[in-house]
N, C-alpha and C. Protein backbone atom coordinates (compact mmCIF):
# COMPACT_ATOMS: atom_id res chain seq x y z
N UNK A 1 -8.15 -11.36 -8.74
CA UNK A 1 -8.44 -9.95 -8.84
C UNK A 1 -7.14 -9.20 -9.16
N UNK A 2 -7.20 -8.36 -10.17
CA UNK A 2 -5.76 -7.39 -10.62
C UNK A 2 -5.58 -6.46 -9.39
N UNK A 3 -4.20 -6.38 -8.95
CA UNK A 3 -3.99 -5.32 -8.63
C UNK A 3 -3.35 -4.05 -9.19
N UNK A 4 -2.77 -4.03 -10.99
CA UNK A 4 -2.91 -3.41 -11.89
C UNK A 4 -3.26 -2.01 -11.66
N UNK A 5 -2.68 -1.23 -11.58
CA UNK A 5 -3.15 0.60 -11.82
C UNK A 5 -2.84 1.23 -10.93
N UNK A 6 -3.32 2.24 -10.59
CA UNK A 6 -2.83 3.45 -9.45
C UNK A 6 -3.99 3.66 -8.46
N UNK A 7 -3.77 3.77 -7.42
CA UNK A 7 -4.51 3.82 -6.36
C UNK A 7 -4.49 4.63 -5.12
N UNK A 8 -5.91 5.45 -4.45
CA UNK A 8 -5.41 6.47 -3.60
C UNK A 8 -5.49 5.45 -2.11
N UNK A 9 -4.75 5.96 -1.46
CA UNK A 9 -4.93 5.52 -0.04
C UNK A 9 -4.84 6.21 1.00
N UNK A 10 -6.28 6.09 1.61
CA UNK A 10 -6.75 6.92 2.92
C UNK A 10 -6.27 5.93 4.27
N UNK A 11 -4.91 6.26 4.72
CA UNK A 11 -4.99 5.30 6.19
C UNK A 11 -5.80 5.93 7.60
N UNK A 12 -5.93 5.66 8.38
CA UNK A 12 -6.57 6.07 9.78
C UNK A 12 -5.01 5.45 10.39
N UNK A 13 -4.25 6.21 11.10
CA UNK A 13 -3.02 6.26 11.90
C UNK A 13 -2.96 6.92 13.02
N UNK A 14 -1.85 6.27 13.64
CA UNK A 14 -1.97 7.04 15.19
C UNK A 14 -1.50 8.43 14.75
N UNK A 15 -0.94 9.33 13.76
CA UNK A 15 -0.77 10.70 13.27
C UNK A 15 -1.69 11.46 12.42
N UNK A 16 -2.78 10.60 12.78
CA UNK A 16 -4.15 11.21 11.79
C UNK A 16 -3.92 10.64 10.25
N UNK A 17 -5.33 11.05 9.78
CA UNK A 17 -5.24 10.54 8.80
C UNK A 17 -4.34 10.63 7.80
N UNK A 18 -4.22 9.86 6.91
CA UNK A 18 -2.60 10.19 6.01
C UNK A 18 -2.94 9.27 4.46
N UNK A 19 -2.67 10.52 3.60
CA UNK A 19 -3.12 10.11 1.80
C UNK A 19 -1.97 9.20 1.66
N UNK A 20 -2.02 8.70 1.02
CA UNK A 20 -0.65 8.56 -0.43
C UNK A 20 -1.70 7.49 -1.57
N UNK A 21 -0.38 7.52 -2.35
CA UNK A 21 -0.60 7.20 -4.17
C UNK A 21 0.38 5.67 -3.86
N UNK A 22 -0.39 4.74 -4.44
CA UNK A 22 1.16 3.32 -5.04
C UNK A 22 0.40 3.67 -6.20
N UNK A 23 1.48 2.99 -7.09
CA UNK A 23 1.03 2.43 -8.69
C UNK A 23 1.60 1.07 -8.52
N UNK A 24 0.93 0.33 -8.54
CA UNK A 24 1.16 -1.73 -8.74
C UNK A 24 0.85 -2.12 -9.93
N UNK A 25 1.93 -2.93 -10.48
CA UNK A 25 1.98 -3.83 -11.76
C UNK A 25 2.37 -5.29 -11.10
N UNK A 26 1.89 -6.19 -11.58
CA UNK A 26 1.61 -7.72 -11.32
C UNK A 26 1.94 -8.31 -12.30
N UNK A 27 2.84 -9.25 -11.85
CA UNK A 27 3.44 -9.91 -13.04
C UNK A 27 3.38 -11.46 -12.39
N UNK A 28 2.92 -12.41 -12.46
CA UNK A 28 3.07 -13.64 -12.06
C UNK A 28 3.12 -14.15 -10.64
N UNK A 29 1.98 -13.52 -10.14
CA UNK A 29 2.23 -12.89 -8.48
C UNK A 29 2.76 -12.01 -7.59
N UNK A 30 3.92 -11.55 -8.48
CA UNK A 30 4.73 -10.91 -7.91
C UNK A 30 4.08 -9.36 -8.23
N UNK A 31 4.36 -8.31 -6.87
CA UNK A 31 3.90 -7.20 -7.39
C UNK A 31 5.40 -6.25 -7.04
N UNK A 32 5.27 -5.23 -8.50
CA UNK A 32 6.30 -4.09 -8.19
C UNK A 32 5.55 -2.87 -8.45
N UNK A 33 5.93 -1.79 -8.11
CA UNK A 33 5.57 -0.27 -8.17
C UNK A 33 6.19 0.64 -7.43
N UNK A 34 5.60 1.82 -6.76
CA UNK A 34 6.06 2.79 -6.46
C UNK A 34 4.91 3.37 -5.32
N UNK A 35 5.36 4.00 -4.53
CA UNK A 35 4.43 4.52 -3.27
C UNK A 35 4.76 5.82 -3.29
N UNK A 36 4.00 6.64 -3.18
CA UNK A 36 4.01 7.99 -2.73
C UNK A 36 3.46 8.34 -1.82
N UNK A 37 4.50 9.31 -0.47
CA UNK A 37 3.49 9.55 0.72
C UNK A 37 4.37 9.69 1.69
N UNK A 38 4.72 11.04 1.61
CA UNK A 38 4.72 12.09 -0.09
C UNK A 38 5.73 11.85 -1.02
N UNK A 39 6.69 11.69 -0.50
CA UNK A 39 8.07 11.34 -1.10
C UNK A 39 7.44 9.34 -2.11
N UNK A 40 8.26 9.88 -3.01
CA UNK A 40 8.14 8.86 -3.79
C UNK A 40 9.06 7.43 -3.26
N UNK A 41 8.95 6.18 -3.35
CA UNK A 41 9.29 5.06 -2.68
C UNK A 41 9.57 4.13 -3.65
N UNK A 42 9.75 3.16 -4.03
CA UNK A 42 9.52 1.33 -4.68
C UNK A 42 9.45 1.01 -3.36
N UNK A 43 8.14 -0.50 -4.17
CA UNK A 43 7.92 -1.27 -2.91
C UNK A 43 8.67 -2.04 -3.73
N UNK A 44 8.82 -3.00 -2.64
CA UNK A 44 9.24 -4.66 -2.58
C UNK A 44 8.81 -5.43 -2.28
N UNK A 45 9.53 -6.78 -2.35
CA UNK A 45 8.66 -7.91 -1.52
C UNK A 45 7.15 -8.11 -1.66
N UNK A 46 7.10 -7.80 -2.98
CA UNK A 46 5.05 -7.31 -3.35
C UNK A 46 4.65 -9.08 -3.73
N UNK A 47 3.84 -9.69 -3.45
CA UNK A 47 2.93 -10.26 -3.95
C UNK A 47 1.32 -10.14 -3.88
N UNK A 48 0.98 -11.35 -4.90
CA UNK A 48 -0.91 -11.39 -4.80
C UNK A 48 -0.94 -12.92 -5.23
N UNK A 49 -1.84 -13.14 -4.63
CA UNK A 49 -2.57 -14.32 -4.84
C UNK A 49 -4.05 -14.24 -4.28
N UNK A 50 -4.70 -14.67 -5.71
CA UNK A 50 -6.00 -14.15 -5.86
C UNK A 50 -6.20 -12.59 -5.37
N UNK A 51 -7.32 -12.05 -4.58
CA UNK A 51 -7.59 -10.81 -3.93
C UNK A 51 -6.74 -10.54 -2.97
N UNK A 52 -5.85 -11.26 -2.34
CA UNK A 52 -4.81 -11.10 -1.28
C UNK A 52 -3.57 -10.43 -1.53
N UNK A 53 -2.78 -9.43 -1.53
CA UNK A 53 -1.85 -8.82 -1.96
C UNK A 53 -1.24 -8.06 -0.68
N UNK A 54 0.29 -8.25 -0.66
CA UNK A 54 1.04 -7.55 0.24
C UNK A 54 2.32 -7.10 -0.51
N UNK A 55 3.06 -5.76 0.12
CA UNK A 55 4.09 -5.56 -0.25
C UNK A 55 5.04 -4.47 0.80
N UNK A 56 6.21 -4.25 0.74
CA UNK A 56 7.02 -3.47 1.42
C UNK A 56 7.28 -2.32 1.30
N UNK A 57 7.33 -1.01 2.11
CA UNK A 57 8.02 -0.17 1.11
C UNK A 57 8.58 1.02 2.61
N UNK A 58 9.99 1.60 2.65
CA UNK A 58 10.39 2.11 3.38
C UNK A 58 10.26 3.73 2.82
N UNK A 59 10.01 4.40 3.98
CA UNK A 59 9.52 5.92 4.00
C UNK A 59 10.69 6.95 4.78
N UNK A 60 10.79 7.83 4.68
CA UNK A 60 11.58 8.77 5.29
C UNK A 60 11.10 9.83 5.54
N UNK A 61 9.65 10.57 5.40
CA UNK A 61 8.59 11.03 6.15
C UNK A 61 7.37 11.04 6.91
N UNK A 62 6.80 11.34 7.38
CA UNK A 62 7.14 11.89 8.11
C UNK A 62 7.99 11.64 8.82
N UNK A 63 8.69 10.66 9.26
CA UNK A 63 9.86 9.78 9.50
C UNK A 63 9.97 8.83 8.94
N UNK A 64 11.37 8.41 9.47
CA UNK A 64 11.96 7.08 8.84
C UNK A 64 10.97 5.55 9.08
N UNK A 65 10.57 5.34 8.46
CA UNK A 65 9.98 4.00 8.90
C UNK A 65 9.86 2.88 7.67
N UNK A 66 9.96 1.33 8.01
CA UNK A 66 9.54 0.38 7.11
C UNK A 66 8.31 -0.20 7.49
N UNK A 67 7.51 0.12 5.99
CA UNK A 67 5.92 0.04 6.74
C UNK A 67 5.47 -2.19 5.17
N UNK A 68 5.03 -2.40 6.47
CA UNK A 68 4.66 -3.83 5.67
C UNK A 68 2.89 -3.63 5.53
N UNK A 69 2.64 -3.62 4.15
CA UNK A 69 1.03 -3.64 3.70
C UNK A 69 0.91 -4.58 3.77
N UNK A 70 -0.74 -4.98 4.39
CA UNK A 70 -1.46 -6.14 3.65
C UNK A 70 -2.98 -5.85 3.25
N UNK A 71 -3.27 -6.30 2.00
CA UNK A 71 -4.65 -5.86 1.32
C UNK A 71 -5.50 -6.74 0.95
N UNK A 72 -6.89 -6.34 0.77
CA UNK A 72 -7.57 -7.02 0.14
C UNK A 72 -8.26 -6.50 -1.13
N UNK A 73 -8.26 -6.91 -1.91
CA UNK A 73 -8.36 -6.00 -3.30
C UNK A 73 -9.96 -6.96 -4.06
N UNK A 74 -11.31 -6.08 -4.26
CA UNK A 74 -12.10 -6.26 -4.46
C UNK A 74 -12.89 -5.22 -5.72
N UNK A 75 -12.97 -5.65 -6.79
CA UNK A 75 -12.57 -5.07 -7.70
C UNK A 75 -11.79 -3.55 -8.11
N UNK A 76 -12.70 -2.35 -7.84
CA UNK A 76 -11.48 -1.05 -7.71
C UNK A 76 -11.46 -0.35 -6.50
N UNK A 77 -11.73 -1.20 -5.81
CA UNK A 77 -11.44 -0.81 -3.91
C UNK A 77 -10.78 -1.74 -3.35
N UNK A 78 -9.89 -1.48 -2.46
CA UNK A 78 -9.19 -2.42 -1.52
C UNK A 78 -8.78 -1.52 0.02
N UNK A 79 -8.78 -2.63 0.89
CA UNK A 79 -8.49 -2.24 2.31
C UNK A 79 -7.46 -3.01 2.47
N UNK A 80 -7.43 -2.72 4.01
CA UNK A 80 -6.13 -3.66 4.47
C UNK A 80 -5.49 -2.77 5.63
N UNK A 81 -4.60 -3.03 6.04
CA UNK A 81 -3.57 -2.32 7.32
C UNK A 81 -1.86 -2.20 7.32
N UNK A 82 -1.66 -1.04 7.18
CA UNK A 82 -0.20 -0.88 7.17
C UNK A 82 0.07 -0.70 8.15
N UNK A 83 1.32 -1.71 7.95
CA UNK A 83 1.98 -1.56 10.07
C UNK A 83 3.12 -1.09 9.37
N UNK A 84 3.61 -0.20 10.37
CA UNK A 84 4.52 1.37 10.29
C UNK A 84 5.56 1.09 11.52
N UNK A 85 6.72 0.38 11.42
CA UNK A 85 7.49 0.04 12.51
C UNK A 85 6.80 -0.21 14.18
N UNK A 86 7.10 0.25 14.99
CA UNK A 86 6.61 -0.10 16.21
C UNK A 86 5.20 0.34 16.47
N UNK A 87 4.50 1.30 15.48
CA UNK A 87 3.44 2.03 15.56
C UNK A 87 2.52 0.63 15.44
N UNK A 88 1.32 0.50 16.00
CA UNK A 88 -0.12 -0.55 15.65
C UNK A 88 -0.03 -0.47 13.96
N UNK A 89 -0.71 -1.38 13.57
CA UNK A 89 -1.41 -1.51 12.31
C UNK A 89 -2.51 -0.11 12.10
N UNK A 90 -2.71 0.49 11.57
CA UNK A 90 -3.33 1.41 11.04
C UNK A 90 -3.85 0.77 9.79
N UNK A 91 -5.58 0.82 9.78
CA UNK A 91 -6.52 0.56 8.92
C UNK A 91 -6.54 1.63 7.96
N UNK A 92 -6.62 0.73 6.07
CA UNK A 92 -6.77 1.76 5.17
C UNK A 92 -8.05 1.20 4.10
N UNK A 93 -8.15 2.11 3.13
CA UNK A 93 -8.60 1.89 2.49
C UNK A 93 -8.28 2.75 1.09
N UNK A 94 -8.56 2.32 0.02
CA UNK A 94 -8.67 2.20 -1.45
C UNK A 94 -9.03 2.27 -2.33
N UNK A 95 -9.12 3.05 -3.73
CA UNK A 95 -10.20 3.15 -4.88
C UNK A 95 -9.25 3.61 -6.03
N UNK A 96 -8.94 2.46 -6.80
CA UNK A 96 -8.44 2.64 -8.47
C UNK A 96 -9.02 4.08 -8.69
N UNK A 97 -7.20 4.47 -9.10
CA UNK A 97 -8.26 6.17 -9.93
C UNK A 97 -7.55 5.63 -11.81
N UNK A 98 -6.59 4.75 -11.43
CA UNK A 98 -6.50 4.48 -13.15
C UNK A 98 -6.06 3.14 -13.44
């Protein structure tokens, strides 16, 4: 399954709910892009294999934090849980807007 294009993401967090934007490009498993939320980011450390995809990306709002994704990507929706430094995993979800 591509993880290819731009995507909104609705998390459920211990600070209420919270938007942001990645854009992911996939290149040979490996995934790179950009996170917004709000402040713009690069992730790292991105891969996929098959529908399975994770990647890194450090934030400096609402505070500082390094948050590690992991997803499941099912054609233009995907879920998964971003854990946000010491905070729990917070459940999200996903829908290709391009």
């Amino acid at each position: 399954m591509s993880a290819d294009g731009t995507w909104q993401i609705t998390a459920q967090t211990p600070m209420g709910e919270q938007q942001s934007t990645v854009e992911l490009s996939e290149n040979a498993g490996a995934l790179t892009g950009r996170m917004t939320a709000p402040e713009e980011s690069a992730i790292y450390d991105g891969s996929i294999n098959g529908g399975e995809a994770s990647w890194r990306v450090d934030i400096t709002k609402p505070m500082s934090l390094k948050l590690h994704v992991s997803a499941t990507i099912d054609g233009d929706s995907m879920s998964g849980k971003i854990k946000a430094g010491i905070f729990p995993a917070a459940p999200f979800t996903a829908q290709r807007t391009a």
